[in-house]
C-alpha atoms as a PDB file:
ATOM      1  CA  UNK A   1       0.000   0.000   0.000  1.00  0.00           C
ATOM      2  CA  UNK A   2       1.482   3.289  -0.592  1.00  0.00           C
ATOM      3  CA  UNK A   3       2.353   5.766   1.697  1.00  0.00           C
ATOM      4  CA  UNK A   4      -0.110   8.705   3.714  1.00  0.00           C
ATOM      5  CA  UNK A   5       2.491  11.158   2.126  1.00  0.00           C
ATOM      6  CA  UNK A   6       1.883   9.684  -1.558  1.00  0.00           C
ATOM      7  CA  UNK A   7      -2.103   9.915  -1.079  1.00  0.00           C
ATOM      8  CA  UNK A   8      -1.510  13.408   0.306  1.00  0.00           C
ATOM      9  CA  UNK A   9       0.585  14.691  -2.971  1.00  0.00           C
ATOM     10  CA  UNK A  10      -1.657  13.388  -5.054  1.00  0.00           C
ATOM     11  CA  UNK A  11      -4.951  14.520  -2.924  1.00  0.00           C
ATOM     12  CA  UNK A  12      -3.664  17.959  -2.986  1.00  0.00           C
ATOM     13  CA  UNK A  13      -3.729  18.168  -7.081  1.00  0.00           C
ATOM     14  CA  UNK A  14      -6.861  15.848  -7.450  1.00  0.00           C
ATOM     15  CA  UNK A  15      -9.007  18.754  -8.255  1.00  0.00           C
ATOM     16  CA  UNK A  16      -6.961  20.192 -10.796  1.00  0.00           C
ATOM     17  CA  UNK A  17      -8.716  18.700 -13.573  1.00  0.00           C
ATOM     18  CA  UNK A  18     -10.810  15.752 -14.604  1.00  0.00           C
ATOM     19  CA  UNK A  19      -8.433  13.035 -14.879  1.00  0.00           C
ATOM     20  CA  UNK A  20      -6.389  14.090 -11.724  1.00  0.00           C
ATOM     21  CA  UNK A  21     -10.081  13.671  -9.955  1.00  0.00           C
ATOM     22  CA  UNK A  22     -10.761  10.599 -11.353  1.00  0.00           C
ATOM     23  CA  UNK A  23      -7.106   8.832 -10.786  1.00  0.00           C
ATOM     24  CA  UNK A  24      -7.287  10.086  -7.063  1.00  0.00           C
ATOM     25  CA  UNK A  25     -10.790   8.553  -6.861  1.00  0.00           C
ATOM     26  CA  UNK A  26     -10.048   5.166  -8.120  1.00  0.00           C
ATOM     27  CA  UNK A  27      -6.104   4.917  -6.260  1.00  0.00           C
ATOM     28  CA  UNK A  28      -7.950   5.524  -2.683  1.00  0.00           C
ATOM     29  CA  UNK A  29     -11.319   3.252  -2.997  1.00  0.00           C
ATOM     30  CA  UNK A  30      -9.850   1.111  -1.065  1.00  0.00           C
ATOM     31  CA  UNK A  31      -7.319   2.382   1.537  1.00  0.00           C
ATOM     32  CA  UNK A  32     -10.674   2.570   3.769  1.00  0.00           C
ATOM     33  CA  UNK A  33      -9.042  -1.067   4.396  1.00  0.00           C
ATOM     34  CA  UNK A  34      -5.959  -0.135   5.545  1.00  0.00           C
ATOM     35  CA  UNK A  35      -6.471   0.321   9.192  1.00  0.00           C
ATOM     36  CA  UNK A  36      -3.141   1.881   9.889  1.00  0.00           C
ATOM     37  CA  UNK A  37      -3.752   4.503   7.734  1.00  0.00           C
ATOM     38  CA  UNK A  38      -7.609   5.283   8.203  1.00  0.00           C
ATOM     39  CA  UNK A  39      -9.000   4.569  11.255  1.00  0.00           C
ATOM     40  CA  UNK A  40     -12.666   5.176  10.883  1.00  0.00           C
ATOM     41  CA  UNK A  41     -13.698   3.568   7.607  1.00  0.00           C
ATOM     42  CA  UNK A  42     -16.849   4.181   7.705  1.00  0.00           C
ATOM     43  CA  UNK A  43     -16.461   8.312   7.523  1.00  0.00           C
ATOM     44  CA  UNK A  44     -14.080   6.985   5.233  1.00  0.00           C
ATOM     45  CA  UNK A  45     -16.126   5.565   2.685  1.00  0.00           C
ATOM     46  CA  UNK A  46     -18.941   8.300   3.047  1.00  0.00           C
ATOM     47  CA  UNK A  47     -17.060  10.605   1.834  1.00  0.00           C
ATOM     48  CA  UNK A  48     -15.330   8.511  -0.670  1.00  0.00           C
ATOM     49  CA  UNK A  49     -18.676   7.694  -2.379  1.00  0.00           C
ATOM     50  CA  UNK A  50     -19.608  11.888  -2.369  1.00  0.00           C
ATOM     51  CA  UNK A  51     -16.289  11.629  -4.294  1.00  0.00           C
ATOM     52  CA  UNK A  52     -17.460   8.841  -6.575  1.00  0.00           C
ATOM     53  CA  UNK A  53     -20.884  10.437  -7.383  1.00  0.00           C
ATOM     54  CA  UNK A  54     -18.916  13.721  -8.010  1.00  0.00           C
ATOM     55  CA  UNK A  55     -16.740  11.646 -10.244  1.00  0.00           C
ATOM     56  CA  UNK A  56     -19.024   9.337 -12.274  1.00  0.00           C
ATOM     57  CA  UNK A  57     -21.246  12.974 -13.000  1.00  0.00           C
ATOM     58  CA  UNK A  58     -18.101  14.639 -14.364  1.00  0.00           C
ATOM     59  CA  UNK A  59     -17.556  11.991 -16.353  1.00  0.00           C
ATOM     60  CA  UNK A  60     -20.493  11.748 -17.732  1.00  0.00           C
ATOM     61  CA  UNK A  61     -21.331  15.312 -18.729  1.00  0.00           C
ATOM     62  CA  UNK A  62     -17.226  14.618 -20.274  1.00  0.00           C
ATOM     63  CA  UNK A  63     -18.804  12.322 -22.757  1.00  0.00           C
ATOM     64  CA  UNK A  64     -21.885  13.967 -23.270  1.00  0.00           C
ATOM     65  CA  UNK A  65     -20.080  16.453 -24.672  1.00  0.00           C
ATOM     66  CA  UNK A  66     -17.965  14.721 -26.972  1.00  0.00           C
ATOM     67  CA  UNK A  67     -14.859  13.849 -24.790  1.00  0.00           C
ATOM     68  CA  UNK A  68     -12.931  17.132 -26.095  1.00  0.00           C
ATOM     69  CA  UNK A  69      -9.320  16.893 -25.043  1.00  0.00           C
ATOM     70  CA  UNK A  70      -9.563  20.572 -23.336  1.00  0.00           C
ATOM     71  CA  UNK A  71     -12.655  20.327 -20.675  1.00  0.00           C
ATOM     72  CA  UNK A  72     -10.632  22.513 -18.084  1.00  0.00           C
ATOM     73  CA  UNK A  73     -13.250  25.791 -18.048  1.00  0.00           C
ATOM     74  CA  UNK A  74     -16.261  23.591 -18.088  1.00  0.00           C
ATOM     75  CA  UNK A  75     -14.448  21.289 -14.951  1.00  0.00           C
ATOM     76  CA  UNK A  76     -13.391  24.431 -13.368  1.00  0.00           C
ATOM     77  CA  UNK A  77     -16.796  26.382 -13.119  1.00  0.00           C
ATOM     78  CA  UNK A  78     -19.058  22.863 -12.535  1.00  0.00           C
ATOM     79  CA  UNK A  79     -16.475  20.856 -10.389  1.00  0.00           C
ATOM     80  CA  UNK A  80     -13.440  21.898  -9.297  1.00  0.00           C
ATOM     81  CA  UNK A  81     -14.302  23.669  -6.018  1.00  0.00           C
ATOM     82  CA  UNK A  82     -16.399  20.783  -4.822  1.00  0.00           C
ATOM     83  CA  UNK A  83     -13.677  18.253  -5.665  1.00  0.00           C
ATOM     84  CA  UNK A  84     -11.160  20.085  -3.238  1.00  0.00           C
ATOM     85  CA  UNK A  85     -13.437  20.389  -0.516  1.00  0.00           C
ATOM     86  CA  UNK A  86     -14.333  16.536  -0.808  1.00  0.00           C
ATOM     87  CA  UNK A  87      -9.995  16.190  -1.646  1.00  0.00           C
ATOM     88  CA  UNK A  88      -9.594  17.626   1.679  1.00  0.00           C
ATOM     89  CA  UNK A  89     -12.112  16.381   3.974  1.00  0.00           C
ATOM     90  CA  UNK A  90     -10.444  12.358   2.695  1.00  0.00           C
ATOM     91  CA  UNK A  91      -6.999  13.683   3.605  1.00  0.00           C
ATOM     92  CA  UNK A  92      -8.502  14.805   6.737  1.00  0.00           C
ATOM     93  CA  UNK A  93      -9.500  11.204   7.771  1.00  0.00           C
ATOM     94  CA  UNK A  94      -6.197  10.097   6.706  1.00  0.00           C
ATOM     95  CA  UNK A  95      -4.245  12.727   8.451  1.00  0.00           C
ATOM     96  CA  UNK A  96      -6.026  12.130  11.848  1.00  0.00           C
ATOM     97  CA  UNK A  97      -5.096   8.412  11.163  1.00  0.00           C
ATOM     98  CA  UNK A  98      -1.559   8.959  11.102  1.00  0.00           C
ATOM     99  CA  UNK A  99      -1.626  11.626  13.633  1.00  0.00           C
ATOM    100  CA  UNK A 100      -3.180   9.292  15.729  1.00  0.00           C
ATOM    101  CA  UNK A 101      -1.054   6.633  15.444  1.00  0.00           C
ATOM    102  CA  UNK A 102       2.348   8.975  16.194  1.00  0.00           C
ATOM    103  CA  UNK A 103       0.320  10.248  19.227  1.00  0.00           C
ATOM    104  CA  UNK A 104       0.227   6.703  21.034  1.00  0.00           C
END
C-alpha cells in the first residue's frame, strides 16, 4: 500500500482537472481497508462515495459532450471547487489516522 504522504501529494492536485479527480478517486477506494492509515472507515467511505458520485457525474457530462481533449473551463466552473473540498475532507481522515497513530 502506498504511503499517507503519496495519497496526500496526489490529494492535494486531485481537483486540478478531470483526470487528476478521477485517478485520485479510483487509487484511494480502497485504503478505507488499511487500518493503519484510516482509522474510521466508515467516515471513510462516506465521503469517498460523495467523491465517486462527483466523479461518475463529471464523467459523464465529459462524454456527453464529446470527450474534447480541453474540458478545463467547463471542470473548473461545474467541479473543481467541490472536488477540493471533498480532496480535503479524505486527507482529513487520513491525516487524523496517522496523527493518531504517532500520538500513542
Amino acid at each position: 500500500m502506498a504511503s499517507a504522504k503519496y495519497f496526500r501529494m496526489i490529494g492535494e492536485r486531485a481537483s486540478e482537472d478531470l483526470f487528476a479527480w478521477s485517478a485520485f478517486v479510483v487509487q484511494t477506494e480502497f485504503l478505507w481497508q488499511d487500518t493503519a492509515s484510516v482509522q474510521d472507515a466508515v467516515a471513510w467511505q462516506r465521503v469517498w462515495f460523495e467523491l465517486e458520485i462527483l466523479n461518475g457525474l463529471a464523467l459523464a457530462q465529459w462524454e456527453d459532450e464529446g470527450k474534447p481533449d480541453n474540458w478545463s473551463c467547463r471542470w473548473n466552473t461545474d467541479y473543481r471547487q467541490e472536488a477540493a473540498v471533498l480532496a480535503n475532507e479524505l486527507l482529513e481522515l487520513l491525516c487524523d489516522a496517522v496523527c493518531s497513530k504517532h500520538a500513542e
